[in-house]
N, C-alpha and C. Protein backbone atom coordinates (compact mmCIF):
# COMPACT_ATOMS: atom_id res chain seq x y z
N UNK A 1 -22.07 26.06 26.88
CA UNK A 1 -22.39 25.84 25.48
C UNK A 1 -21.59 26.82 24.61
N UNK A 2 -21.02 26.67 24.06
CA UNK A 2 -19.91 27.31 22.59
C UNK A 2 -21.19 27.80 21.79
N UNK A 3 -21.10 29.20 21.37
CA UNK A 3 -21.58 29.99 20.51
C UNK A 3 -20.62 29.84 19.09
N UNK A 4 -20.91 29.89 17.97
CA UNK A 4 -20.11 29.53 16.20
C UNK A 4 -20.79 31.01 15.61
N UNK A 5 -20.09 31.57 14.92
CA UNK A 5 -20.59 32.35 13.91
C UNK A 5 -19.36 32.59 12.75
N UNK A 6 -19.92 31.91 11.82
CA UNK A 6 -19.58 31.97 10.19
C UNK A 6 -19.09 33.48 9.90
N UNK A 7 -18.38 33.74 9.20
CA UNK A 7 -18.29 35.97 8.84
C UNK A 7 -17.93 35.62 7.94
N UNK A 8 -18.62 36.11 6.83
CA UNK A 8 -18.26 36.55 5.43
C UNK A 8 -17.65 37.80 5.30
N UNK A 9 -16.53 37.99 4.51
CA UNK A 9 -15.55 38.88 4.59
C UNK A 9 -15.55 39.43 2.94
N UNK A 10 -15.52 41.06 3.40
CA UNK A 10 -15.30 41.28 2.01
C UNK A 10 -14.25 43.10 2.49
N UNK A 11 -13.84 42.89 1.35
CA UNK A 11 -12.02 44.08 1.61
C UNK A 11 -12.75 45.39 1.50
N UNK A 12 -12.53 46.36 2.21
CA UNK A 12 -12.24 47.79 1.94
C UNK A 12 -11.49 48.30 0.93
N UNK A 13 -11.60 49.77 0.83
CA UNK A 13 -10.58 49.92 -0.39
C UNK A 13 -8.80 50.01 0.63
N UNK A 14 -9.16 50.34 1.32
CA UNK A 14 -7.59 50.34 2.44
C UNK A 14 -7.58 48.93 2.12
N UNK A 15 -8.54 47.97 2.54
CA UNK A 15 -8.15 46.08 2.84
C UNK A 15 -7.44 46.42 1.32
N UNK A 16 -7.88 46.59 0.13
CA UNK A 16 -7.23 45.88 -1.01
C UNK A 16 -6.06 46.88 -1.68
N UNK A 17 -5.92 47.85 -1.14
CA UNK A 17 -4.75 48.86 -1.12
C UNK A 17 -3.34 47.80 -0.19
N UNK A 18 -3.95 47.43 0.60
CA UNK A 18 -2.77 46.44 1.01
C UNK A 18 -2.77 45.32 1.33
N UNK A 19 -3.92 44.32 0.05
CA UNK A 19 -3.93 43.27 -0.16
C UNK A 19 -2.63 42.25 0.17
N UNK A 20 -1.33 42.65 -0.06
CA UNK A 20 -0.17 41.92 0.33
C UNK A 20 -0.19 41.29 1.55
N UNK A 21 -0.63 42.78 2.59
CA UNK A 21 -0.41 42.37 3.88
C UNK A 21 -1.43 41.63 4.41
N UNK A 22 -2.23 40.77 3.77
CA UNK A 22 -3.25 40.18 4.37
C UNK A 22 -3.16 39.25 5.23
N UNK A 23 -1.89 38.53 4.79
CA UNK A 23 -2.23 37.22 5.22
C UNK A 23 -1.20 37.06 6.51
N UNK A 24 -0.34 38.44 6.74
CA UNK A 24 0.07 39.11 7.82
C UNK A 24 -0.80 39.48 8.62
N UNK A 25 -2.39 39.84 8.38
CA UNK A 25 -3.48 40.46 9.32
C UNK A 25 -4.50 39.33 10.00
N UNK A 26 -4.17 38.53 9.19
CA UNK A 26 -5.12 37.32 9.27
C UNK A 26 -4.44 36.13 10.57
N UNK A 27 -2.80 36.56 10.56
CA UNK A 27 -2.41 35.93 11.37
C UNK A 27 -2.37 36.65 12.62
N UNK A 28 -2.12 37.47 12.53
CA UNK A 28 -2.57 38.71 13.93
C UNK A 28 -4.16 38.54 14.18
N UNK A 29 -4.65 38.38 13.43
CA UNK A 29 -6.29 38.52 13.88
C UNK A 29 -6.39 37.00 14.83
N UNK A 30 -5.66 35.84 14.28
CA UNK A 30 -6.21 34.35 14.88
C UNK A 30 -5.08 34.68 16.27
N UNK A 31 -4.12 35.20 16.38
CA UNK A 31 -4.00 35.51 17.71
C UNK A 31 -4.25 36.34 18.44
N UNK A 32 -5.17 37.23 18.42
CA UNK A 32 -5.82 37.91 19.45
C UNK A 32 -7.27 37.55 19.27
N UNK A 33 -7.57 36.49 18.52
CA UNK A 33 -8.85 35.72 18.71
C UNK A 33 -8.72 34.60 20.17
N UNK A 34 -7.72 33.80 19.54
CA UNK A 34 -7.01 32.81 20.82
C UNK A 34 -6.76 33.60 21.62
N UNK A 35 -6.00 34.85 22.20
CA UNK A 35 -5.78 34.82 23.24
C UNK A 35 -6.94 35.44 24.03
N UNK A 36 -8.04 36.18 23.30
CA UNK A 36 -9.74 36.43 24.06
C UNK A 36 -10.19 34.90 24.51
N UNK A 37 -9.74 33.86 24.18
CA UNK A 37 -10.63 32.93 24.57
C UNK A 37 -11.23 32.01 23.22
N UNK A 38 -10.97 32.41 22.19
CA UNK A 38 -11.96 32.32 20.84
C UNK A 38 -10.95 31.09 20.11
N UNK A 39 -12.22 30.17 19.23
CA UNK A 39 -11.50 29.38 18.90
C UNK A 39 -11.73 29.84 17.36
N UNK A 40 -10.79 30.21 16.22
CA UNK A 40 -10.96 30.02 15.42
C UNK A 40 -10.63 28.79 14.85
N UNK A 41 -11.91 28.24 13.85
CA UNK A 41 -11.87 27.17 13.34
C UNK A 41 -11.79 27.08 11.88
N UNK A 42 -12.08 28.26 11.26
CA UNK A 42 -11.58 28.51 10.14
C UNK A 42 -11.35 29.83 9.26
N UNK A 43 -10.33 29.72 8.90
CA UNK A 43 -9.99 31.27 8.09
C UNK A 43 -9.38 31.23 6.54
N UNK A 44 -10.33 31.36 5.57
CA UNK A 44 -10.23 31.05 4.21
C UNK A 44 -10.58 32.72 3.66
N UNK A 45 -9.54 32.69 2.61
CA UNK A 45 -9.97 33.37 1.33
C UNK A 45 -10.73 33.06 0.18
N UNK A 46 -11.76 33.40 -0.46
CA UNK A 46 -12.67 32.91 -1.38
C UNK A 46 -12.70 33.77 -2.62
N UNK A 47 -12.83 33.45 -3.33
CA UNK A 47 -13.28 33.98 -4.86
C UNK A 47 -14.52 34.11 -5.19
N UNK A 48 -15.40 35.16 -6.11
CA UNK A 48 -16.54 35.48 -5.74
C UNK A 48 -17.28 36.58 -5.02
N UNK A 49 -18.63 36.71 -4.52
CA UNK A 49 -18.69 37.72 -3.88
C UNK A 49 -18.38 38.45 -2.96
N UNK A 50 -17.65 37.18 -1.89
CA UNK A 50 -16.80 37.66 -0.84
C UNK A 50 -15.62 37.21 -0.75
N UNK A 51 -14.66 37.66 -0.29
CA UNK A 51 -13.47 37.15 -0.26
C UNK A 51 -12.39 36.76 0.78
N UNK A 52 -13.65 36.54 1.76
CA UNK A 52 -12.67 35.23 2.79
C UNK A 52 -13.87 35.06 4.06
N UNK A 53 -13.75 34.01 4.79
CA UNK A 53 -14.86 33.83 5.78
C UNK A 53 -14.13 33.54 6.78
N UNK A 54 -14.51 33.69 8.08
CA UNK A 54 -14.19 33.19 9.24
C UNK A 54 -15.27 32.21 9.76
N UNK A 55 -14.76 31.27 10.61
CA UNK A 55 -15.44 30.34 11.43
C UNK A 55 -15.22 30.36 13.16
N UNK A 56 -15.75 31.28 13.98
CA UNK A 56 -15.31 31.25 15.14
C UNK A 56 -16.43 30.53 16.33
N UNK A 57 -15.61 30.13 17.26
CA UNK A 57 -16.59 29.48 18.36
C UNK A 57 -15.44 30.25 19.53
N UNK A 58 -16.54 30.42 20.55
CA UNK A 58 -16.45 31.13 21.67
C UNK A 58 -17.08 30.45 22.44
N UNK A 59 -16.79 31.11 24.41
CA UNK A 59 -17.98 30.61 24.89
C UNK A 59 -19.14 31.68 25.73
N UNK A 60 -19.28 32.75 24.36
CA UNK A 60 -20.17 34.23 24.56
C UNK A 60 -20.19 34.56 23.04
N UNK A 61 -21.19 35.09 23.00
CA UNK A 61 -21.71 35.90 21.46
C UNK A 61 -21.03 37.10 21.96
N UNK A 62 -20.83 37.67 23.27
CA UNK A 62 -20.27 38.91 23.36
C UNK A 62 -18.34 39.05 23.38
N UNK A 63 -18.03 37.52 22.99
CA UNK A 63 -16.71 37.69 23.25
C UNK A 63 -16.62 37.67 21.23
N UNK A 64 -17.35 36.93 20.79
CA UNK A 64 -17.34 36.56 19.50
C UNK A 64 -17.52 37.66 18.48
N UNK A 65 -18.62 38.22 18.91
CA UNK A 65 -18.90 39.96 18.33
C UNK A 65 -17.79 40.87 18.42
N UNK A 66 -17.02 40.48 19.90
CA UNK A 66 -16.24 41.58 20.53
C UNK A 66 -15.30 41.42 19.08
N UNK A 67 -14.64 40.54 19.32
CA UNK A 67 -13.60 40.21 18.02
C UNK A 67 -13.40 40.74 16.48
N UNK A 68 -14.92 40.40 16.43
CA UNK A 68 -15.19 40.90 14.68
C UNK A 68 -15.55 42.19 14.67
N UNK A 69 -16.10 42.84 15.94
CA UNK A 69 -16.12 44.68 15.52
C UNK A 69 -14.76 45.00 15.76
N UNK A 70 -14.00 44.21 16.72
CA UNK A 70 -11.79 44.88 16.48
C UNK A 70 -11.64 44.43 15.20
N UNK A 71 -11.97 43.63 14.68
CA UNK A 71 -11.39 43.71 13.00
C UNK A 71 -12.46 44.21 12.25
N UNK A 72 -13.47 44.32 12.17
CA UNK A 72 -14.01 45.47 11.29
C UNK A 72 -13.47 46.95 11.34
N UNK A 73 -13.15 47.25 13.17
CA UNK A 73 -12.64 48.49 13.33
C UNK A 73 -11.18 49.13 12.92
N UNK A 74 -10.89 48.05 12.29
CA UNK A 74 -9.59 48.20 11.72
C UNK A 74 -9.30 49.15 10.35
N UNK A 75 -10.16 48.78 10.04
CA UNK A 75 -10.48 49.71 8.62
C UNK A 75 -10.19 48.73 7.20
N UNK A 76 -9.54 47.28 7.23
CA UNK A 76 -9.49 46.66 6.17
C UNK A 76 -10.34 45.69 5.47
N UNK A 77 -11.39 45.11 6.50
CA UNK A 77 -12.91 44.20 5.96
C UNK A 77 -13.91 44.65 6.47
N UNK A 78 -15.02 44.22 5.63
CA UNK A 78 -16.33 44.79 6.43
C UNK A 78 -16.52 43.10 6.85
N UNK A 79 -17.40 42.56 7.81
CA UNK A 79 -18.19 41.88 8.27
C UNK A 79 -19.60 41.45 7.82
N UNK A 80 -19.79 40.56 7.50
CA UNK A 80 -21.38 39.86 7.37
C UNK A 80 -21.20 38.77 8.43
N UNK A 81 -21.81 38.91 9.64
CA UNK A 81 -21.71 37.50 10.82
C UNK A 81 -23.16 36.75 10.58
N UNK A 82 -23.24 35.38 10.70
CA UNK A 82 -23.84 34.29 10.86
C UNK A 82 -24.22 33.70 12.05
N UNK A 83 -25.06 33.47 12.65
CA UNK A 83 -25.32 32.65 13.93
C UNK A 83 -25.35 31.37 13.41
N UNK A 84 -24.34 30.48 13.89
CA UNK A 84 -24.17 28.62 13.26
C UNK A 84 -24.54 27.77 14.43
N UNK A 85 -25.40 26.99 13.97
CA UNK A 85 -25.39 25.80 14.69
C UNK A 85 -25.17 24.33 14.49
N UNK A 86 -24.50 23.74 15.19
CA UNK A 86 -24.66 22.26 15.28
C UNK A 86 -26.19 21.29 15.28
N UNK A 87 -25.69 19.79 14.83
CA UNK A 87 -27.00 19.02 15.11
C UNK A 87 -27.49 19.49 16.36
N UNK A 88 -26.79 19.06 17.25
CA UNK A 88 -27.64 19.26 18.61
C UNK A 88 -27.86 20.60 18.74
N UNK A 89 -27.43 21.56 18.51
CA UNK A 89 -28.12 23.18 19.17
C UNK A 89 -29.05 23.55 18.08
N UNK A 90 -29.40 22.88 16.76
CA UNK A 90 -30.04 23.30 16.20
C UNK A 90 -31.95 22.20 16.28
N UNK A 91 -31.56 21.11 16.93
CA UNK A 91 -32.06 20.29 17.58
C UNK A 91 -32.92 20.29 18.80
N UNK A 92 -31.92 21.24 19.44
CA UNK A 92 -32.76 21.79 20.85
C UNK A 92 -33.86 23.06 20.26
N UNK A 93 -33.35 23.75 19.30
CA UNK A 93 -34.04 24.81 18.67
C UNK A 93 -35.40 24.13 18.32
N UNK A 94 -35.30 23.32 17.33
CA UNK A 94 -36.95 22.78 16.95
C UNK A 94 -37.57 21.57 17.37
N UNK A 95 -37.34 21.51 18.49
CA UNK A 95 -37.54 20.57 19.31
C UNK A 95 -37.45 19.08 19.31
N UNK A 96 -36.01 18.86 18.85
CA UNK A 96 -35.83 17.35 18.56
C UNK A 96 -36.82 16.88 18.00
């Protein structure tokens, strides 16, 4: 079963000190997501309170976590993670 968790992203003062290079970090981040195993399914910048989200599916919360504390530990976003589910896993949750 594939684990999903949503991350709301919001910049450090380092993240927006080198806002340029973002979208240089963002592409480094989706490949060492893929090559753990991780599928990112989506990676947007947003306007508003946060300013970009991830969409990842794995097949471990511990490979999925693993990921987002190496880019939190980076020093340029903080993290807000989401546990997501589908019809069916959210289905099995309240008992069909």
């Amino acid at each position: 079963m594939k684990t999903t968790y949503v991350t709301l992203i919001t910049y450090t003062d380092q993240g927006v000190r080198n806002l340029k290079q973002s979208p240089k970090r963002a592409k480094a981040f989706r490949q060492s997501a893929e090559a753990a195993g991780l599928k990112v399914l989506a990676q947007l910048w947003t306007a508003g309170a946060y300013d970009g989200l991830l969409i990842l599916e794995g097949d471990s919360e511990e490979k999925v976590l693993g990921a987002l504390a190496r880019l939190a530990s980076l020093g340029n976003v903080r993290t807000q993670s989401l546990r997501a589910f589908d019809t069916e896993g959210f289905a099995g949750i309240v008992g069909k």
